[in-house]
Structure formats: C-alpha cells, structure tokens
N, C-alpha and C. Protein backbone atom coordinates (compact mmCIF):
# COMPACT_ATOMS: atom_id res chain seq x y z
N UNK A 1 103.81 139.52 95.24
CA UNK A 1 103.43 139.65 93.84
C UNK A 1 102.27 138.70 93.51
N UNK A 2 101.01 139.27 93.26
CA UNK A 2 100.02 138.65 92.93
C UNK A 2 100.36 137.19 91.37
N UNK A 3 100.56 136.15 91.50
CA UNK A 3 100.35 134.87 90.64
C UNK A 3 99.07 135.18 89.69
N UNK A 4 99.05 134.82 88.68
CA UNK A 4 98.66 134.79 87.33
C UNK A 4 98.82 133.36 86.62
N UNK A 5 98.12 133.00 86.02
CA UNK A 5 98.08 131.97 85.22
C UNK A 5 97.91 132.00 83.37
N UNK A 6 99.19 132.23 82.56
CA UNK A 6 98.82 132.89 81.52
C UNK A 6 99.41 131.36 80.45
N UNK A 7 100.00 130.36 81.30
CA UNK A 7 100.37 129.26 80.58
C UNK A 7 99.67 127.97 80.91
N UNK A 8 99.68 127.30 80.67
CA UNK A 8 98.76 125.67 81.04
C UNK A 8 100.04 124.46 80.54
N UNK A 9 99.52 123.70 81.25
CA UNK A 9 100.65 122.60 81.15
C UNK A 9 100.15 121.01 81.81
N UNK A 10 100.49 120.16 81.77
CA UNK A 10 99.91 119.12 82.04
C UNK A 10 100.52 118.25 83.34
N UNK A 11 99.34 118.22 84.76
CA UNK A 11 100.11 117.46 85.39
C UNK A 11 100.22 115.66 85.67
N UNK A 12 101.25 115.85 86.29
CA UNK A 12 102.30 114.33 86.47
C UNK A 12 101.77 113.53 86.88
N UNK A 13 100.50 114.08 87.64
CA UNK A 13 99.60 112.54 88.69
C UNK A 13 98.49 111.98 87.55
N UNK A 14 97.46 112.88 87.47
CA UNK A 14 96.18 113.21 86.75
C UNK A 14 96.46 113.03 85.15
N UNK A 15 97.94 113.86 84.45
CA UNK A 15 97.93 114.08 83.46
C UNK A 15 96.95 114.84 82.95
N UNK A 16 95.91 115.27 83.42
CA UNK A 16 95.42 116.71 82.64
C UNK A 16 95.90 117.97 82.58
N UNK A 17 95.23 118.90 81.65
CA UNK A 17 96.18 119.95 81.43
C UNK A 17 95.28 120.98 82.46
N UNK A 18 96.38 121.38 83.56
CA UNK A 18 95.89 122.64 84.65
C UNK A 18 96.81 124.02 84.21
N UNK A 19 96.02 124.93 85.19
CA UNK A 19 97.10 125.72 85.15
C UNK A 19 98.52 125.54 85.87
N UNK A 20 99.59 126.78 85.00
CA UNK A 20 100.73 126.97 85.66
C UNK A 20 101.07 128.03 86.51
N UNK A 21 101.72 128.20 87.56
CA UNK A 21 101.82 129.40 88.27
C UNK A 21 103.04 130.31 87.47
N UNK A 22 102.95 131.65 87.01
CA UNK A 22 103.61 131.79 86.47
C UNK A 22 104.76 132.73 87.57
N UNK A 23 104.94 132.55 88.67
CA UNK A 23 105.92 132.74 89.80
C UNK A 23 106.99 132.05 90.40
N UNK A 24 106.17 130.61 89.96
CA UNK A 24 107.66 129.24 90.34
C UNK A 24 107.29 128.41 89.33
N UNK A 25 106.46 128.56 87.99
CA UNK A 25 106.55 127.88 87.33
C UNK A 25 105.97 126.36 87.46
N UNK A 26 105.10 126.19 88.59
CA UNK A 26 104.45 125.10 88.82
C UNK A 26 103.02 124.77 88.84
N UNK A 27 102.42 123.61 88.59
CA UNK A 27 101.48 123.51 88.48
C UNK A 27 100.60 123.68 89.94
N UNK A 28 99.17 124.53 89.29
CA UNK A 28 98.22 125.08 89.86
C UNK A 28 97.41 124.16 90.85
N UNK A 29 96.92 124.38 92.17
CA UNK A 29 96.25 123.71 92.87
C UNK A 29 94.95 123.01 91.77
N UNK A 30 94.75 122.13 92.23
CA UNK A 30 93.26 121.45 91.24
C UNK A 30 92.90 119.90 91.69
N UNK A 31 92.06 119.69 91.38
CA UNK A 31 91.15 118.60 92.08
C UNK A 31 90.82 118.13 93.34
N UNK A 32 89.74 119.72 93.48
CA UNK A 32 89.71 119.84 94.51
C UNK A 32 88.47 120.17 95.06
N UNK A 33 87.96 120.43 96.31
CA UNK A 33 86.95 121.41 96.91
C UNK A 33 87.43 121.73 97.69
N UNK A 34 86.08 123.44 98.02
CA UNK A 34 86.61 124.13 99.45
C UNK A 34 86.23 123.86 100.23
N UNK A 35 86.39 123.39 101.47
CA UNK A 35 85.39 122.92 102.58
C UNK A 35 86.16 124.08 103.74
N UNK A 36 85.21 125.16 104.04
CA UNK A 36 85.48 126.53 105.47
C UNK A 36 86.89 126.53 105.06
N UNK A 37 87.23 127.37 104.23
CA UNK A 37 88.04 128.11 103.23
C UNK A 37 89.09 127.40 103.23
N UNK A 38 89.37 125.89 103.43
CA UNK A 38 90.81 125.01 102.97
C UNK A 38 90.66 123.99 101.49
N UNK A 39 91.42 123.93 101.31
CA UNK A 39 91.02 122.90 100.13
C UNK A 39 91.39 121.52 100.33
N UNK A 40 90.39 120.62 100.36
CA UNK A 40 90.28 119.31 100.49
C UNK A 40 90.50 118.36 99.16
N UNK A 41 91.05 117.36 99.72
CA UNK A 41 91.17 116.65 98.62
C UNK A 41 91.93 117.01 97.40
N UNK A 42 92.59 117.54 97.34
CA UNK A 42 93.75 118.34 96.13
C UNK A 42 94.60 117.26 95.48
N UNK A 43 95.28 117.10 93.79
CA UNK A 43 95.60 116.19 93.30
C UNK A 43 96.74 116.08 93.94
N UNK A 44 97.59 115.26 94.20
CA UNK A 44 98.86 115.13 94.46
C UNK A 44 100.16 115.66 93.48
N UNK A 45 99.46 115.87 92.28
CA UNK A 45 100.41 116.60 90.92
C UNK A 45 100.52 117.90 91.43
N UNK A 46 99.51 118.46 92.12
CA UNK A 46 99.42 120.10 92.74
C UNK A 46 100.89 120.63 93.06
N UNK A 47 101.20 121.90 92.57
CA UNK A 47 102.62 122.35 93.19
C UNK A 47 103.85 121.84 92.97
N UNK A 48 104.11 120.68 91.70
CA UNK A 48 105.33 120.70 91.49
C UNK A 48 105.42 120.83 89.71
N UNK A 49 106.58 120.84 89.30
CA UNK A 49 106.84 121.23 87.98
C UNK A 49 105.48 120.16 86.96
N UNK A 50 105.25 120.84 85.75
CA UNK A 50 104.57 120.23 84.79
C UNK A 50 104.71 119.24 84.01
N UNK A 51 104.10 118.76 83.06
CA UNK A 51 104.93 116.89 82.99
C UNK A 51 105.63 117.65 81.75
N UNK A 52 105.61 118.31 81.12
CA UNK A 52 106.37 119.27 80.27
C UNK A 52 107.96 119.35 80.67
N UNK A 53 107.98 119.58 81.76
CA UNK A 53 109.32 119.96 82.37
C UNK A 53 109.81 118.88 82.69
N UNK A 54 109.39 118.32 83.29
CA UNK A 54 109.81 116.78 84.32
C UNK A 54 109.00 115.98 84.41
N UNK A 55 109.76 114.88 84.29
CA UNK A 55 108.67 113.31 84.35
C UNK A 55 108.88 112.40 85.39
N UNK A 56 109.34 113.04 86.20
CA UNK A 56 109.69 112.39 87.72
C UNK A 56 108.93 111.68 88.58
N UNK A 57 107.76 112.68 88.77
CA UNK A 57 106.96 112.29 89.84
C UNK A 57 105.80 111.54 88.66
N UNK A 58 105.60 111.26 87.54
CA UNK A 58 104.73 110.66 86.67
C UNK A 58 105.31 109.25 86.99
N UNK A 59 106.51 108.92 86.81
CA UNK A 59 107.27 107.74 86.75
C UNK A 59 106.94 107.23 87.51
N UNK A 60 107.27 108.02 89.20
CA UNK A 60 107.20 107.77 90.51
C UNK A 60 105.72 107.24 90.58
N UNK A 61 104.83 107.89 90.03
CA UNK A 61 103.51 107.65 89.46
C UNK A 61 103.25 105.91 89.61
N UNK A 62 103.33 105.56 88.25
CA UNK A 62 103.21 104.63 88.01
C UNK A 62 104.20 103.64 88.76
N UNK A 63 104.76 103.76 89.07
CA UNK A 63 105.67 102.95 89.92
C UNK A 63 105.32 102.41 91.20
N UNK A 64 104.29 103.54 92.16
CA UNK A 64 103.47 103.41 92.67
C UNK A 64 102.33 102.49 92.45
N UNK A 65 101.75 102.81 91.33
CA UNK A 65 100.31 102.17 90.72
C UNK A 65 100.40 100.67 90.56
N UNK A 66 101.91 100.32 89.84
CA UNK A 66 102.49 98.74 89.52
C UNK A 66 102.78 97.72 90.96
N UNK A 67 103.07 98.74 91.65
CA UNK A 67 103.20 97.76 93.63
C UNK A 67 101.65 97.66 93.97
N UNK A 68 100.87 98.73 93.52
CA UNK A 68 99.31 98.09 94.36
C UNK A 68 99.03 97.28 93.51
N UNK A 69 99.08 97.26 92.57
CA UNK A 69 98.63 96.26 91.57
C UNK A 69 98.79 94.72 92.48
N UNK A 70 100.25 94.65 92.33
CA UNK A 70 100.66 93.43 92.74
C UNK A 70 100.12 92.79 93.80
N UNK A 71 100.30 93.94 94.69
CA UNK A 71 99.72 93.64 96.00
C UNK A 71 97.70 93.30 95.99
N UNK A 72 97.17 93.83 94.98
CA UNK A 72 96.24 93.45 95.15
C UNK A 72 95.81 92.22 94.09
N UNK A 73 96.70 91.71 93.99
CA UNK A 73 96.81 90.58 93.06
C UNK A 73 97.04 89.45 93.60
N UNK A 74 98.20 89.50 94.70
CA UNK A 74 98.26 88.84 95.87
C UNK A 74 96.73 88.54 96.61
N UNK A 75 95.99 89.96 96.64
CA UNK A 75 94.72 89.37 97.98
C UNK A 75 94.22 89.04 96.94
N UNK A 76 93.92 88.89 95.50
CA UNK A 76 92.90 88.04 94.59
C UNK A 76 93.47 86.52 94.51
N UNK A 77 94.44 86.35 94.64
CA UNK A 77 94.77 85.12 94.30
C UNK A 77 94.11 84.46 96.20
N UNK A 78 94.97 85.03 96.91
CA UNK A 78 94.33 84.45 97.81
C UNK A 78 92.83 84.52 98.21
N UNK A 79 92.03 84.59 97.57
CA UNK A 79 91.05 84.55 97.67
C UNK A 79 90.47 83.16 97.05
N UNK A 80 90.97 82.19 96.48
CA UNK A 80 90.89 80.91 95.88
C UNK A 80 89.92 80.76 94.67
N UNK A 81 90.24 81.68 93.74
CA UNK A 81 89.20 81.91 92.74
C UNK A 81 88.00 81.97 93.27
N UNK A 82 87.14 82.09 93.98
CA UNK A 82 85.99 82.92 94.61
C UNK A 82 85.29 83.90 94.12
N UNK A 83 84.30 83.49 93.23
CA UNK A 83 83.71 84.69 92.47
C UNK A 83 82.60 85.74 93.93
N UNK A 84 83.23 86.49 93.93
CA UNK A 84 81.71 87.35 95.15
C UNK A 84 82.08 88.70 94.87
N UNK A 85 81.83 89.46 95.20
CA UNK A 85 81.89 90.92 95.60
C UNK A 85 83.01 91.00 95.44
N UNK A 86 83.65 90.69 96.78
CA UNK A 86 85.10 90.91 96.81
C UNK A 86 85.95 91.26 95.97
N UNK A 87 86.22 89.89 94.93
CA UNK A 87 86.91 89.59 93.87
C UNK A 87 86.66 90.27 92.61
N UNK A 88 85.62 90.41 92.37
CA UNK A 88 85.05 91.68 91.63
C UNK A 88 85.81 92.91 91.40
N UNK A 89 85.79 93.20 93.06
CA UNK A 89 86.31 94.69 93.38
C UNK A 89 87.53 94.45 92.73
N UNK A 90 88.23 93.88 93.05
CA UNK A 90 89.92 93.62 93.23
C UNK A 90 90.11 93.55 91.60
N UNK A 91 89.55 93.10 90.71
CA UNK A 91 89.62 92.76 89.33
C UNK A 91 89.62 93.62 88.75
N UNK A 92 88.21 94.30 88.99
CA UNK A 92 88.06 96.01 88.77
C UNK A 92 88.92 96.78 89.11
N UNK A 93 89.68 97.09 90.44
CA UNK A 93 90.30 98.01 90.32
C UNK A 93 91.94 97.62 89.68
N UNK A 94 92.23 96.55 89.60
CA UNK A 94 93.78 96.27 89.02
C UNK A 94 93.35 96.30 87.46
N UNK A 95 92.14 95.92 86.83
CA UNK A 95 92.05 96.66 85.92
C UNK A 95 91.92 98.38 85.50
N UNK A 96 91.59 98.88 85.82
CA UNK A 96 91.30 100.32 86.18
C UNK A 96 92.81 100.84 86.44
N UNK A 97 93.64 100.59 87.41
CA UNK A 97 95.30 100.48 87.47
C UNK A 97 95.47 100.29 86.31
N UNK A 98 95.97 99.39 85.50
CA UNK A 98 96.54 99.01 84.48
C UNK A 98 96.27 99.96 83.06
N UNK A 99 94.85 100.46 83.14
CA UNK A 99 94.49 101.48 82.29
C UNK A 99 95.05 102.99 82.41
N UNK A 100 94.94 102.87 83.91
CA UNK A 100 95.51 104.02 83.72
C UNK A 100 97.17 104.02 84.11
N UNK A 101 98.17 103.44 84.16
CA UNK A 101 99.28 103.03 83.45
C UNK A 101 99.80 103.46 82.41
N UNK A 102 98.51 103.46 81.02
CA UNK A 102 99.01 103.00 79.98
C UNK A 102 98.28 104.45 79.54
N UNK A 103 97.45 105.25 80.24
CA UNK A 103 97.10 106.85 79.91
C UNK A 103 97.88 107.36 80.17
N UNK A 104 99.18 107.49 81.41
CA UNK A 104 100.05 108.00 81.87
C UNK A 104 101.26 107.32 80.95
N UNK A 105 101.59 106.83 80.84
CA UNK A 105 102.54 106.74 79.66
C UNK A 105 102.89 107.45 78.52
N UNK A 106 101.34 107.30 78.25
CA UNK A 106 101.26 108.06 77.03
C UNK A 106 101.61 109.08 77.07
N UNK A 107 100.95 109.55 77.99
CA UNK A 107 101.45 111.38 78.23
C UNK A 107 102.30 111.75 78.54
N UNK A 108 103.44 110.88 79.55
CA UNK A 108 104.83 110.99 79.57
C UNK A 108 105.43 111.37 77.50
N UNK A 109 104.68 110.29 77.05
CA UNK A 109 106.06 110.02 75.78
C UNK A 109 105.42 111.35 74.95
N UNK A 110 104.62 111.83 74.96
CA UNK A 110 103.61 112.52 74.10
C UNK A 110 103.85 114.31 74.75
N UNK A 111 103.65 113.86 75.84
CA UNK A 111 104.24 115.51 76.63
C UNK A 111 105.60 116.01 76.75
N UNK A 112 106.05 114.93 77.73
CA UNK A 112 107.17 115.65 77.99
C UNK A 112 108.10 115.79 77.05
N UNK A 113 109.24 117.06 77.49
CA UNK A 113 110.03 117.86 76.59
C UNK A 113 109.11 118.73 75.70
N UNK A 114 108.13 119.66 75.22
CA UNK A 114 107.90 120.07 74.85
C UNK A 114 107.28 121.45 75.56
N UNK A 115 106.93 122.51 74.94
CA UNK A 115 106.89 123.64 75.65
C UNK A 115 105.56 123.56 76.48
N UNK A 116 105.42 124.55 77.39
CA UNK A 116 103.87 124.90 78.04
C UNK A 116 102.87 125.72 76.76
N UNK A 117 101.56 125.29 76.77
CA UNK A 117 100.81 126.38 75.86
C UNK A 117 100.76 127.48 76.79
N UNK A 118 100.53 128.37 76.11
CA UNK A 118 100.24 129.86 75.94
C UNK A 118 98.98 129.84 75.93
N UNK A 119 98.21 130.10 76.90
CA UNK A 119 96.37 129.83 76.62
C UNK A 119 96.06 131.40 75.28
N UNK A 120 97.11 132.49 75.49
CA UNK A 120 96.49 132.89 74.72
C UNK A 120 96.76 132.96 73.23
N UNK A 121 97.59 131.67 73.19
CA UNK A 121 97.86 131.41 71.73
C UNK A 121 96.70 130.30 71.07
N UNK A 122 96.39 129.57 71.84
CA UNK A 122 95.35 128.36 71.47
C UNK A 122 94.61 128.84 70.97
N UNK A 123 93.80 130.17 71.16
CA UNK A 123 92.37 130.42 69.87
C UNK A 123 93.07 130.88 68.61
N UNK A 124 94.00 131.53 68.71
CA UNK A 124 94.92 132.33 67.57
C UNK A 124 95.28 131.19 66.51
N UNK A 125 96.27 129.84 67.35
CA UNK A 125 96.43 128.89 66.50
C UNK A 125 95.50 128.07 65.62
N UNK A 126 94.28 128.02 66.23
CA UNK A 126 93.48 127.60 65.61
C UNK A 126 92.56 128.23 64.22
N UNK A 127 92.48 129.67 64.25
CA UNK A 127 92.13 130.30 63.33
C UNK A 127 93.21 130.66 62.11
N UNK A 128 94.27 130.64 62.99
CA UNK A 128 95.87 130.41 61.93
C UNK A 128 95.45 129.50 60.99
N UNK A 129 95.32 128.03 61.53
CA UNK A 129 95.44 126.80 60.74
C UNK A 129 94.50 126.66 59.70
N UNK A 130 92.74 127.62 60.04
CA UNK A 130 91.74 127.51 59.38
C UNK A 130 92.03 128.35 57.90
N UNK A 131 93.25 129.45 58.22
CA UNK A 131 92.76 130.53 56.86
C UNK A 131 93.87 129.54 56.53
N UNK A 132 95.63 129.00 56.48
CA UNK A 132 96.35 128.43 56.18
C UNK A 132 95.81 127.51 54.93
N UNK A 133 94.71 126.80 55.77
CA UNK A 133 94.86 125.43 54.98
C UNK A 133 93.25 125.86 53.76
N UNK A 134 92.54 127.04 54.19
CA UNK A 134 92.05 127.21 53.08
C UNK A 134 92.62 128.19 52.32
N UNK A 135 93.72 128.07 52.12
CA UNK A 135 94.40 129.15 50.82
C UNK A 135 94.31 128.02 49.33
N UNK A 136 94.23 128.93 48.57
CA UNK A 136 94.08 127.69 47.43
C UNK A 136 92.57 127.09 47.13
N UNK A 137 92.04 126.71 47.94
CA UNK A 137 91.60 125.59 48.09
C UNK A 137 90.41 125.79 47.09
N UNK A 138 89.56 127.20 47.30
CA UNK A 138 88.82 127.52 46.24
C UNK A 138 89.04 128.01 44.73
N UNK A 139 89.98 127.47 44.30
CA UNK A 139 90.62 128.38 43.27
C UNK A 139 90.02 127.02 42.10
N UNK A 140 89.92 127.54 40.78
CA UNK A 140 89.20 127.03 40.05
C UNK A 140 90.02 126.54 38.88
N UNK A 141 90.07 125.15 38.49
CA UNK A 141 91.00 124.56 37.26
C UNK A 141 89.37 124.28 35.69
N UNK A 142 90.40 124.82 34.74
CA UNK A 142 89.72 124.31 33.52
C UNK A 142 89.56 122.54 32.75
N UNK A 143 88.74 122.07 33.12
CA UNK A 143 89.27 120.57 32.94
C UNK A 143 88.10 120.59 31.25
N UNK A 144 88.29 119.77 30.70
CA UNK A 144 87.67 119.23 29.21
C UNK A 144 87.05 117.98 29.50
N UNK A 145 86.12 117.38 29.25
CA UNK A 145 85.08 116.43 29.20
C UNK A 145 85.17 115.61 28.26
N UNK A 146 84.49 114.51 28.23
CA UNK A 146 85.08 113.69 26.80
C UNK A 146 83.90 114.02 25.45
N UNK A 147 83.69 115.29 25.62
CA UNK A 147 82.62 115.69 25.01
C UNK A 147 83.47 116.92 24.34
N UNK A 148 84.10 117.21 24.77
CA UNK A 148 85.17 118.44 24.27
C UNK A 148 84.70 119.42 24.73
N UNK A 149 83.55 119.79 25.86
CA UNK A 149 83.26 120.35 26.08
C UNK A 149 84.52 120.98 27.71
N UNK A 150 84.56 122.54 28.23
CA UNK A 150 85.08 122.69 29.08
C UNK A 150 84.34 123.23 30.27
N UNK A 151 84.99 123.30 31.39
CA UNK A 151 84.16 123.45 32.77
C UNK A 151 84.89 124.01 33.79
N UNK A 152 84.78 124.52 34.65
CA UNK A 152 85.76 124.80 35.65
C UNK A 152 85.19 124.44 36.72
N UNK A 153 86.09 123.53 37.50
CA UNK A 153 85.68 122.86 37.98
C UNK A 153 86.71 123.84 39.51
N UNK A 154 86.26 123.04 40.47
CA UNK A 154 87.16 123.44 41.90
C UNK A 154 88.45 122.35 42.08
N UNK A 155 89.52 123.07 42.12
CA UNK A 155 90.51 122.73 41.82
C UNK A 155 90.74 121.32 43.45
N UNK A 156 90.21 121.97 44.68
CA UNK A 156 90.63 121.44 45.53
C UNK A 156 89.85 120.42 46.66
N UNK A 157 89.68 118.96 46.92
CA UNK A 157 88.94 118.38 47.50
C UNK A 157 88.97 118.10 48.52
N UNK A 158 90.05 117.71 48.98
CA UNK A 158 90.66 117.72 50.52
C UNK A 158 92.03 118.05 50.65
N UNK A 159 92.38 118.69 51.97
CA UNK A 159 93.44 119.11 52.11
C UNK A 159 93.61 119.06 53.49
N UNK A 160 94.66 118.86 54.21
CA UNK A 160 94.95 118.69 55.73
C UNK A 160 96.46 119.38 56.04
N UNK A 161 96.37 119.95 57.24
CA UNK A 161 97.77 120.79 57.58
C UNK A 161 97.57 120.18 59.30
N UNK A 162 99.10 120.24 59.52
CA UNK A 162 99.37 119.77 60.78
C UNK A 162 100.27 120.20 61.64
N UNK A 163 100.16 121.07 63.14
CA UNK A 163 101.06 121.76 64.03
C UNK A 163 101.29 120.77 65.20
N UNK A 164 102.38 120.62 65.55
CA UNK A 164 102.91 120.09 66.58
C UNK A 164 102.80 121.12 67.62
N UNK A 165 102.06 120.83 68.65
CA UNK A 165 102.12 121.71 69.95
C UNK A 165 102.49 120.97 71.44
N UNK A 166 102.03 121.34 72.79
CA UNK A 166 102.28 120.82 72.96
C UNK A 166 101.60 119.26 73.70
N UNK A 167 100.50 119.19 73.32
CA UNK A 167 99.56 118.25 73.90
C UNK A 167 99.84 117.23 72.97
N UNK A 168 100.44 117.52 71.26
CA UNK A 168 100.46 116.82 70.42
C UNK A 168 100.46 117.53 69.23
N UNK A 169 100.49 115.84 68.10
CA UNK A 169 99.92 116.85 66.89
C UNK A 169 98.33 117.61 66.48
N UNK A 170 97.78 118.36 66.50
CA UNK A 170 96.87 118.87 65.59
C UNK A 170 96.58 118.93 64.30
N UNK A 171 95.94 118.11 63.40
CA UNK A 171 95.23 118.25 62.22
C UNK A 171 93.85 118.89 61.88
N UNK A 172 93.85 119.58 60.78
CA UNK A 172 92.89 120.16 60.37
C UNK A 172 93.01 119.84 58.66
N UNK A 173 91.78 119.21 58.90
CA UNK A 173 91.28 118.60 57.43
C UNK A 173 90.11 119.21 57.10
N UNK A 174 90.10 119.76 55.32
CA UNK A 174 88.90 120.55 55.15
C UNK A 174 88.54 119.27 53.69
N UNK A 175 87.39 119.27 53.54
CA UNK A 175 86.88 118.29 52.17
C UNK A 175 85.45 118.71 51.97
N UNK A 176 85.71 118.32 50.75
CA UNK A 176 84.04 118.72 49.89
C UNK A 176 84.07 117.55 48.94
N UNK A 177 82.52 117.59 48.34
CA UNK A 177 82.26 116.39 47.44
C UNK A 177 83.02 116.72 46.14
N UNK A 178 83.11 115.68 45.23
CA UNK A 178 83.87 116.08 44.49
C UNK A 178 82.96 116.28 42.91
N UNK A 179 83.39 116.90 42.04
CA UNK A 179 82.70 117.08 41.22
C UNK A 179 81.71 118.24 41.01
N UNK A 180 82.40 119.40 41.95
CA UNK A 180 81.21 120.66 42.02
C UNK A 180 81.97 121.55 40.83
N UNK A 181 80.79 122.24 40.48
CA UNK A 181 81.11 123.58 39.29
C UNK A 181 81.12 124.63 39.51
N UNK A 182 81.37 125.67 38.95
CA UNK A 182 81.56 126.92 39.51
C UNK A 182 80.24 127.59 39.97
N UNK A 183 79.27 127.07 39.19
CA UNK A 183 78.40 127.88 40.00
C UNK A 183 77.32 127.27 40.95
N UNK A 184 78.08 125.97 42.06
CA UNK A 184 77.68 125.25 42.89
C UNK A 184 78.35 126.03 43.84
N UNK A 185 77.78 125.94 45.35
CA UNK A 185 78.61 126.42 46.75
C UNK A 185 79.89 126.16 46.44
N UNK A 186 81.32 126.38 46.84
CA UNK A 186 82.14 126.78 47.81
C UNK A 186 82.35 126.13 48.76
N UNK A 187 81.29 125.97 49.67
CA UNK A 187 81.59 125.16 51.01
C UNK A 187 82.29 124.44 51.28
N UNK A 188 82.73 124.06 52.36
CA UNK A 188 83.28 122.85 52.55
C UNK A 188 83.51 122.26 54.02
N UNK A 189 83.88 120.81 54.74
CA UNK A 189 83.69 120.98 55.69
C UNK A 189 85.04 120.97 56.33
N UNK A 190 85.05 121.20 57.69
CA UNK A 190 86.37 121.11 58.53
C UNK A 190 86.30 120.31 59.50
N UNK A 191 87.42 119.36 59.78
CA UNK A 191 87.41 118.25 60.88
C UNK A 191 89.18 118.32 61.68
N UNK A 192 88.91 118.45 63.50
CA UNK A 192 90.45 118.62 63.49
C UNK A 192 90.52 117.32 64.03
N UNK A 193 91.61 116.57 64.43
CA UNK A 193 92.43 115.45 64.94
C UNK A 193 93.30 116.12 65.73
N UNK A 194 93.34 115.14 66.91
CA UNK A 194 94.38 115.23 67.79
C UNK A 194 95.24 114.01 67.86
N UNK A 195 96.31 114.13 67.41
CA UNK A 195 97.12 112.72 67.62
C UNK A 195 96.50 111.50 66.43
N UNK A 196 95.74 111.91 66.37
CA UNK A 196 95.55 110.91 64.64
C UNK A 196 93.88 110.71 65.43
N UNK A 197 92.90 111.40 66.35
CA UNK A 197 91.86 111.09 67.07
C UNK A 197 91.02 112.47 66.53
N UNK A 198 89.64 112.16 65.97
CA UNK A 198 89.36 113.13 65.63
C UNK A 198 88.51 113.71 67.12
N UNK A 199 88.77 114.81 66.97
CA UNK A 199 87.82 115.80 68.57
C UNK A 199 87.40 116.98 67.51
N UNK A 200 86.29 116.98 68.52
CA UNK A 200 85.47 118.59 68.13
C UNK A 200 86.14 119.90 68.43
N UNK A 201 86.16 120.78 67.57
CA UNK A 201 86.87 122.19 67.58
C UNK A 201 86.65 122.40 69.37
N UNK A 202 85.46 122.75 70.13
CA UNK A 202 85.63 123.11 71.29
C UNK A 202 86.07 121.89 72.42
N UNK A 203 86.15 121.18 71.48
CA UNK A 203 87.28 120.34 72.77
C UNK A 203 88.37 120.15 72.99
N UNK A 204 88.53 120.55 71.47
CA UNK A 204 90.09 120.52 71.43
C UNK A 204 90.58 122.05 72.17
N UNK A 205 89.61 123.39 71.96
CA UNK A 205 90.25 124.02 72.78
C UNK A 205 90.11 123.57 74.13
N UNK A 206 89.40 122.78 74.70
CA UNK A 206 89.52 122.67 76.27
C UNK A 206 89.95 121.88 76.66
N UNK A 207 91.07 120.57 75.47
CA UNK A 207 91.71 120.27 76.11
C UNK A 207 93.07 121.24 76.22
N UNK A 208 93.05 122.20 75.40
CA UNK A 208 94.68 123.06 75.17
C UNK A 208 94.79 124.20 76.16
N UNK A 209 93.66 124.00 77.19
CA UNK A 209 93.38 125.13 78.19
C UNK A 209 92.75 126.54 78.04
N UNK A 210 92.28 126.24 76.96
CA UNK A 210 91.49 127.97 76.44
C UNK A 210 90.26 127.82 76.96
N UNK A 211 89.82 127.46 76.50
CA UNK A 211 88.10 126.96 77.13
C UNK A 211 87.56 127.21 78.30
C-alpha cells in the first residue's frame, strides 16, 4: 500500500514539524540527503511516533544532551582556565546544548498530548479565523459630540480571537486607528501570534506544515 502523508506532526529529536506516515503513524524520514540513492545523514527522530503521541525519545533526548554537557565540562575545567581555541569550542558548544535543552522542553510541554495537524486543515483554519474575527467589526455606532452634533462612527478598533491547535495557541488580531467616520476606509490591519510571538501569516503556515 503506497504511504501518503496527509498529517504533520512534530519530531522528538529536531522538534520540527515533519511529515507523518499515515501507515504506522510515524514520523517521516527528514534531515537528510541522497547520496547514489541511500539517504545519508537522516534525523534520529526519523521513524518513530510524533512528539504528539510520545515524549519518550525527546526525554531520552535531552537526557542524552545533559551527560555531554557534563562531560564536556569536565574537559573545560581541565583545561585550567586557558583561554585558546579549544576552550572556546567547548563553551560554545555546552552553550548551544543548554539552548537547545530548553527548545526541546518547550516543545515537549507545548506539544505533546495534543492532536497531529491535518495539513489540509491549516489553510482552511486560517481563513476561518480571518472572516470569524471580522464579523462585527465594521458595523457602525451613533456617538454625539460635545457639540450635539452626531456621527457614526466605526463601532470596532481592535479585536483578537484565539484557536488552540496543535503547535499551540494561534492569535489573530485585527486593529485600525481610532476615530474613523463613515465615510473614511474600512480597512484594517491583521497580525497573527503564535504562543503570545507574533509570526507572519506565511510562516505560520510553514510552521503548521502547509507551506
């Protein structure tokens, strides 16, 4: 039975979002090249469940990452504070460890338990959220001036709606200046957030696997 990839999900090593096989339900070969038709270099997340499902081998992950650390903390110390090359390296990379630690964490607490996307729900959701949160929004209130004069003004200045999926939350915030009249534009602008981080509409689809 020919494999298909119609879900995305995030793996356990890398934490980015790859595909899923939708035959055993596991994540898709990736980070990789072909070298005379084998694939070299492939992530180690390749081929087992998504961090969605299980947080096993993420744990195992970092658990891993926290012993080299040490160990290369050990050859910095023995190195007798010695600023050269060397020590450099070693600083750099137990920093670099430690960062990414604390990316993989995140995505443990932030991913797992939650469903796989649907790549072909990600453009859908997004145009969902756009007509959603502009309902209303142009609709026009009568306000009075201290002139006694009246105006209709645009009832709505900012407004934000928010879906839990599964990379996170998604916000979509629309705002305009305030103080427009009816027969000023309409317009207004739109900004989404991921997790309280604002990203650009096409990144956010590519981080949700549509893209």
């Amino acid at each position: 039975m020919r494999d298909t990839h119609t879900h995305k999900g995030h793996c356990q090593v890398c934490g980015r979002v790859q595909a899923v096989s939708t035959n055993d339900n596991l994540i898709a070969k990736h980070g990789y090249d072909v070298q005379f038709g084998f694939f070299n270099g492939t992530c180690k997340g390749s081929d087992i469940e998504p961090l969605e499902v299980s947080k096993l081998v993420a744990e195992a992950t970092i658990s891993n990452i926290q012993y080299q650390i040490k160990v290369k903390r050990e050859e910095l110390k023995s190195l007798g504070g010695v600023d050269d090359d060397t020590a450099r390296e070693l600083e750099f990379s137990i920093s670099s460890a430690e960062n990414y630690i604390k990316y993989l964490a995140e995505k443990i607490e932030t991913v797992n338990g939650n469903p796989l996307m649907n790549v072909a729900d990600g453009k859908e959701l997004l145009v969902n959220m756009e007509t959603e949160v502009a309902e209303g929004f142009n609709d026009y209130e009568v306000v009075e001036n201290q002139y006694g004069k009246r105006r209709n003004y645009l009832a709505g200045y900012q407004k934000s709606i928010t879906k839990s999926v599964s990379i996170g939350d998604i916000t979509l915030t629309i705002t305009r200046q305030k103080s427009i009249y009816t027969r000023r534009s309409t317009s207004y602008r739109c900004a989404f957030s991921l997790n309280g981080k604002k990203i650009a509409k096409n990144k956010l689809l590519e981080t949700m696997g549509v893209a």
